[in-house]
Protein backbone atom coordinates (compact mmCIF):
# COMPACT_ATOMS: atom_id res chain seq x y z
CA UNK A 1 9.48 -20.58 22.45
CA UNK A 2 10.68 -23.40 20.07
CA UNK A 3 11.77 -21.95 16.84
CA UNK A 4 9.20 -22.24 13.92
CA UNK A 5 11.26 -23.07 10.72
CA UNK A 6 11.88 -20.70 8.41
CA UNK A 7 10.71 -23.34 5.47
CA UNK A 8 7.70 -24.62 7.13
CA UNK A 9 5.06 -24.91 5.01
CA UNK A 10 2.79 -21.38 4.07
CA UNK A 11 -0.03 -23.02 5.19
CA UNK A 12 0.61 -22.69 8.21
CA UNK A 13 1.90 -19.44 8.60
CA UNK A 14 -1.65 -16.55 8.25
CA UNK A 15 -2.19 -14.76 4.99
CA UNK A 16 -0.23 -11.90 6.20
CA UNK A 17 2.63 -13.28 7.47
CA UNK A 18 3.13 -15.08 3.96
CA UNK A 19 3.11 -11.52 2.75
CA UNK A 20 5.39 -10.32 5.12
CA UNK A 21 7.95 -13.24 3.96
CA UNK A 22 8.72 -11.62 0.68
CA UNK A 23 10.66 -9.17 2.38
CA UNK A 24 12.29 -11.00 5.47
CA UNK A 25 13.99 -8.59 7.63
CA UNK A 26 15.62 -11.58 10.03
CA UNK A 27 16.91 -9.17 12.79
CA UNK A 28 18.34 -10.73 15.74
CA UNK A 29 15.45 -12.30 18.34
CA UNK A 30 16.13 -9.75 20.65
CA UNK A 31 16.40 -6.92 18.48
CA UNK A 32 12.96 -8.20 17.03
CA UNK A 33 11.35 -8.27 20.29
CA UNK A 34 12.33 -4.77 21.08
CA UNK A 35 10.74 -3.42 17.96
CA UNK A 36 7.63 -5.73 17.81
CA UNK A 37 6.78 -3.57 21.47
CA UNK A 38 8.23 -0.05 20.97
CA UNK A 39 5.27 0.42 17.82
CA UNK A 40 2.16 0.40 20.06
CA UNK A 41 0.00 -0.55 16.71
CA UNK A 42 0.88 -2.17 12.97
CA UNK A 43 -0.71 -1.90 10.53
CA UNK A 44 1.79 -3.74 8.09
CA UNK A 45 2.63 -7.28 8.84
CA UNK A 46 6.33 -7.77 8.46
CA UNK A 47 8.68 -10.94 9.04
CA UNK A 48 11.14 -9.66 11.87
CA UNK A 49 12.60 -13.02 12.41
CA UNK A 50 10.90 -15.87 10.81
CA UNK A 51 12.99 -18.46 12.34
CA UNK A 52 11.83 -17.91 16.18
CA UNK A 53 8.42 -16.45 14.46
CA UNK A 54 8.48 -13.20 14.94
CA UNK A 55 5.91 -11.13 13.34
CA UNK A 56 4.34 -8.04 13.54
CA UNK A 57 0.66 -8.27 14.50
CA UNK A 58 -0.16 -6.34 11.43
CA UNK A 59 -4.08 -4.72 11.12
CA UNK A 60 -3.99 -4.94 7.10
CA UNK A 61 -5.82 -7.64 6.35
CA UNK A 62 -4.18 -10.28 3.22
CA UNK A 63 -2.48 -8.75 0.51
CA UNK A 64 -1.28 -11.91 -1.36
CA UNK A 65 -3.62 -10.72 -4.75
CA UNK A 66 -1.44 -7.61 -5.04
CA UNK A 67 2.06 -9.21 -4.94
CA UNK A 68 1.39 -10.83 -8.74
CA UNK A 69 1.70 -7.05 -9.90
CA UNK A 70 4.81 -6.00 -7.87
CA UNK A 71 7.78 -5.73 -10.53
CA UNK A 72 10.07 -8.44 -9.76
CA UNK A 73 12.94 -5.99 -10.73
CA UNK A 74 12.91 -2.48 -9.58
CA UNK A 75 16.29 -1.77 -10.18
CA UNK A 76 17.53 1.56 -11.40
CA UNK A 77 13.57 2.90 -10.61
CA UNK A 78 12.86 5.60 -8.68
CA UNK A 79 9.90 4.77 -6.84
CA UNK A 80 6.85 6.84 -4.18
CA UNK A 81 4.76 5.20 -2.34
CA UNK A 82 1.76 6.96 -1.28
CA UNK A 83 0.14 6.61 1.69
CA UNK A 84 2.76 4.12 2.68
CA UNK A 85 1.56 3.93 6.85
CA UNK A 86 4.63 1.45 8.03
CA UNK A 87 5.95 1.40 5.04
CA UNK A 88 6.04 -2.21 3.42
CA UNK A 89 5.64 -1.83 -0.10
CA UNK A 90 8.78 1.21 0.14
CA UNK A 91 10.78 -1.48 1.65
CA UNK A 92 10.15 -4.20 -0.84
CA UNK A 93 10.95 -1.48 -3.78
CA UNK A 94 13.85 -0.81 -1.97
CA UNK A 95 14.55 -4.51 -1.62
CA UNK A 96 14.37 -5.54 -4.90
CA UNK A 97 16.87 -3.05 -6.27
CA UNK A 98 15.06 0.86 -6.50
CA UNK A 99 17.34 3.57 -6.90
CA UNK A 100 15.24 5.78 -5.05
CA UNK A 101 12.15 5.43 -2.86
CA UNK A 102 10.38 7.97 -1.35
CA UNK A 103 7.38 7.15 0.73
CA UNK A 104 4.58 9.89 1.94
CA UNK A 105 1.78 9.54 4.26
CA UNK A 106 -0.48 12.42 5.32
CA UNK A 107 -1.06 11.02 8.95
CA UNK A 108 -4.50 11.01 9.16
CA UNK A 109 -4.59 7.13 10.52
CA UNK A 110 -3.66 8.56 13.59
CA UNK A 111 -7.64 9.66 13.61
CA UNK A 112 -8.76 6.78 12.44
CA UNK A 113 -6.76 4.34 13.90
CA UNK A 114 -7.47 6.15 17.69
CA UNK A 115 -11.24 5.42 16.29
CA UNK A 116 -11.42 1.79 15.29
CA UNK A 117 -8.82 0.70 17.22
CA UNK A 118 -7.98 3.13 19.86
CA UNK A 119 -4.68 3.38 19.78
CA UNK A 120 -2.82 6.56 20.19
CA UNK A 121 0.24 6.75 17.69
CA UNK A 122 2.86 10.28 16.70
CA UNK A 123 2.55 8.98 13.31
CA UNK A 124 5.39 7.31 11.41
CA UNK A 125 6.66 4.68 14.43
CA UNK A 126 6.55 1.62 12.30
CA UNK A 127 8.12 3.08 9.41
CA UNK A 128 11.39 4.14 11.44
CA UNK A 129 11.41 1.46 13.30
CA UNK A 130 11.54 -1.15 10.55
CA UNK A 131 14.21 1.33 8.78
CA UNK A 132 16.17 1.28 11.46
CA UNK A 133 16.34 -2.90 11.51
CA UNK A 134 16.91 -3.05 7.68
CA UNK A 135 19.46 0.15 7.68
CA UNK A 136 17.19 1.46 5.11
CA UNK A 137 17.59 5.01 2.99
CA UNK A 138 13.62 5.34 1.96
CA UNK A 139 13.11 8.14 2.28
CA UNK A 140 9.66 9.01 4.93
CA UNK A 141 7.67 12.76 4.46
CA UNK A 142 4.98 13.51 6.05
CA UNK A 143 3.07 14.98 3.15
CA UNK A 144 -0.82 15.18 1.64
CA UNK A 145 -0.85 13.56 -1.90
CA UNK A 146 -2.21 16.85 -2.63
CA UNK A 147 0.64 18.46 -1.56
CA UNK A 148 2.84 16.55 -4.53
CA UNK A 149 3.63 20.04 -6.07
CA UNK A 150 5.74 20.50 -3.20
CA UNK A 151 8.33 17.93 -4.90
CA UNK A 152 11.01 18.65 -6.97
CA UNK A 153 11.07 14.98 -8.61
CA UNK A 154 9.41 12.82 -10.62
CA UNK A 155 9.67 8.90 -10.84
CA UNK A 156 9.24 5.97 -13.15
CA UNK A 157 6.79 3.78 -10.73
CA UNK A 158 4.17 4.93 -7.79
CA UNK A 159 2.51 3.08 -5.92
CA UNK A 160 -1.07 3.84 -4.49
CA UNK A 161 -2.85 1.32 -2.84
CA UNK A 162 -5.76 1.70 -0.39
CA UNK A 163 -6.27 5.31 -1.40
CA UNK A 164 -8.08 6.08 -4.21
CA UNK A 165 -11.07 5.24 -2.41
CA UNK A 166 -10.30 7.31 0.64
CA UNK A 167 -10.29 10.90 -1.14
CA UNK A 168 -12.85 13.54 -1.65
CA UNK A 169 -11.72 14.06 -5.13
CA UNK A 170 -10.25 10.64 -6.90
CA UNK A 171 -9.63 12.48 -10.20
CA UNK A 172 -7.81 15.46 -8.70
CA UNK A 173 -5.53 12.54 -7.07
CA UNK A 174 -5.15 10.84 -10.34
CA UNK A 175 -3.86 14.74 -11.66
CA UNK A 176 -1.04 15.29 -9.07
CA UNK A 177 -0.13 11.27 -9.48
CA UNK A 178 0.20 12.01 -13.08
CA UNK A 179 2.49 14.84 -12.77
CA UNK A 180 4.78 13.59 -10.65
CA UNK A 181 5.37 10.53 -13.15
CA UNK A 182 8.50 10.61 -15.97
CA UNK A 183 7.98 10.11 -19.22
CA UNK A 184 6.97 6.19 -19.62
CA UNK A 185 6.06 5.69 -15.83
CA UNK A 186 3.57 4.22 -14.15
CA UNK A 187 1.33 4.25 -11.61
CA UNK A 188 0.56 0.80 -10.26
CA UNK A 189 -3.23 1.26 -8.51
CA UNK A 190 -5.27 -0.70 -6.10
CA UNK A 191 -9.03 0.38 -5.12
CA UNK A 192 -12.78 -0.65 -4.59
CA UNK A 193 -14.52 -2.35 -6.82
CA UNK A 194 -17.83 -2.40 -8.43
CA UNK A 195 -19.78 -5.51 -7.49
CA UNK A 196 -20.13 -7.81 -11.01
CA UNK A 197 -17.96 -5.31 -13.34
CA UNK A 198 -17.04 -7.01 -15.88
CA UNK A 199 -15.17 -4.44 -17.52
CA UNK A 200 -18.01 -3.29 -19.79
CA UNK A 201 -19.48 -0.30 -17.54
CA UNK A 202 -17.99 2.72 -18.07
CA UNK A 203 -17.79 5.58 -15.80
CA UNK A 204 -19.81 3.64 -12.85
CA UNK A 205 -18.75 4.67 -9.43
CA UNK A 206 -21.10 3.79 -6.62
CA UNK A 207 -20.97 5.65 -2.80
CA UNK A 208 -21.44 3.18 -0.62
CA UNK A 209 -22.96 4.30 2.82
CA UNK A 210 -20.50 4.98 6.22
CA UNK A 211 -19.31 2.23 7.63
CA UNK A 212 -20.89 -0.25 5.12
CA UNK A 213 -17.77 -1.54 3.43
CA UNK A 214 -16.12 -1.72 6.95
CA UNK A 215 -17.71 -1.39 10.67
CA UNK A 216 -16.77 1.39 12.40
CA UNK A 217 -14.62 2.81 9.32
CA UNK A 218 -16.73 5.78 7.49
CA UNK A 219 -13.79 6.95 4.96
CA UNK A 220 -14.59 4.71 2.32
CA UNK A 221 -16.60 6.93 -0.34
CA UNK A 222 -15.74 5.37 -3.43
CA UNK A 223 -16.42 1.90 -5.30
CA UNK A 224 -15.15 1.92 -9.13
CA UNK A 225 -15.79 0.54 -12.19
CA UNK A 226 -12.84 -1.02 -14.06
CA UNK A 227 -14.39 1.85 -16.89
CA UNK A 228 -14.39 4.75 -14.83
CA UNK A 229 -10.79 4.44 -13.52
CA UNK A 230 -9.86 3.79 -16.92
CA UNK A 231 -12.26 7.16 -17.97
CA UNK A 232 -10.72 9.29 -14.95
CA UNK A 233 -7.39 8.54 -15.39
CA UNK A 234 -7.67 9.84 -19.54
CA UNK A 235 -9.11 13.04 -17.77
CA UNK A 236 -6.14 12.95 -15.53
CA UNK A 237 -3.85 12.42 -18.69
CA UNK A 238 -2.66 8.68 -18.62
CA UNK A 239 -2.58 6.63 -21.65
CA UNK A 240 -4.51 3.64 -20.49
CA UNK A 241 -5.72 1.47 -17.25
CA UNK A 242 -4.59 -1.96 -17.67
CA UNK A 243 -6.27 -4.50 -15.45
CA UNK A 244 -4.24 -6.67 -13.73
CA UNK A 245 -6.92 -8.44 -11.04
CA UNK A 246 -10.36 -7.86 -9.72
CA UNK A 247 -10.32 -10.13 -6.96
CA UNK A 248 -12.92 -10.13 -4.17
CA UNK A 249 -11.68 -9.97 -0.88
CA UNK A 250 -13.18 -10.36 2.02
CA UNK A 251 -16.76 -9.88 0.22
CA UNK A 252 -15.29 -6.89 -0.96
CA UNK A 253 -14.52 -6.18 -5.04
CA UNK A 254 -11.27 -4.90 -5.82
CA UNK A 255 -8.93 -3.66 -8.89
CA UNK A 256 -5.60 -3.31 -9.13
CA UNK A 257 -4.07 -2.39 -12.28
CA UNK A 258 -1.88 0.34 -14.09
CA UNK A 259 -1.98 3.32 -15.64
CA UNK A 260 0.68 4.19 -17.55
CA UNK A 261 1.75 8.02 -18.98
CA UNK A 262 1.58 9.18 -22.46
């Protein structure tokens, strides 16, 4: 393979991989190879060696509207990711100077991903394996967001992306996210949208029906207002919801924003 340069332009590099290049892992081409086949499915999109072009086939679709709100800076934070699957956001905290990253997932893609995608996977492959190449000290628990009592820490930043959406009870989520935060955290949110909110409709959240948002995928329940996140998370006791984007991707609404702790 002739070696794609490493400052060839975005364009022609996918969506994903142009996500994957803010954290560029540039292990050596063998040691890349090895790890691109020992995961036997990704569902994060990472840069193993951008110089022979090396990527991970990743399943996430783009994530470019989300990188806008990732601190530049995380130093001295200690950070969680929840539902973190291979891991990429832990890394990039860890990347960009966190003191601490801890990143939970409760496993159950190993259902879903043997469903869409038939795939078996132990759960956690990707995460280790991409630790391993970066020398990394996140640290990965298998653990239920629901299960955040079990911790003995708090920290200034979470993450939760992709999961709000995904849970039988959003505002019980929104509760254990909000205890686990210190004083003057944050948790920095992504979820589904309303169609055509335009931040004026408060406490809207639609159901959409199985496998209507995506095919074959019936574990999307939820699709928020930019008001009702906003209206949960007070119930939940955060100060505000600040909205950062409501982009629409893939036909799909979306909202990303924070809320931050009293």
């Amino acid at each position: 393979m002739e070696p794609t340069p490493v400052a060839a332009d975005a364009a022609a590099r996918s969506p994903e991989q142009q996500v994957a290049d803010i954290l560029p892992i540039e292990a050596k081409p063998d040691a890349a190879r090895a790890t691109l086949d020992e995961v036997p499915f990704w569902f994060h999109t990472f840069a193993l060696n951008r110089a022979e072009g090396i990527y991970t086939p990743g399943a996430a679709l783009d994530h470019r509207y989300r990188l806008p709100s990732l601190p530049a800076d995380h130093t001295g934070l200690s950070v969680l990711d929840v539902g973190t699957f291979d891991g990429f956001y832990a890394f990039v905290a860890e990347r960009r100077g966190a003191d601490r990253v801890l990143a939970i997932d409760n496993e159950q893609y190993i259902a879903w991903v043997k469903a869409r995608w038939g795939h078996e996977l132990e759960g956690g492959e990707g995460f280790r394996a991409i630790a391993g190449l970066l020398k990394s000290i996140a640290e990965y628990r298998r653990l239920d967001v629901f299960e955040l009592d079990q911790l003995d820490e708090r920290f200034d930043l979470i993450y939760c992306f992709g999961i709000l959406h995904r849970v039988d009870d959003p505002h019980g989520l929104l509760q254990r996210l909000r205890d686990r935060l210190n004083p003057g955290g944050r948790v920095l949110l992504e979820t589904h949208g309303v169609p055509d909110d335009d931040g004026a409709s408060l406490g809207v959240l639609r159901v959409p029906d199985p496998g209507e948002i995506y095919p074959g995928d019936e574990y999307v329940f939820w699709e928020f207002t930019s008001g009702a996140i906003a209206r949960l998370g007070r119930y939940a006791g955060f100060g505000n919801f600040e909205v950062d984007d409501m982009p629409v991707i893939d036909g799909h609404p979306r909202i990303i924003g924070s809320l931050t702790a009293e």
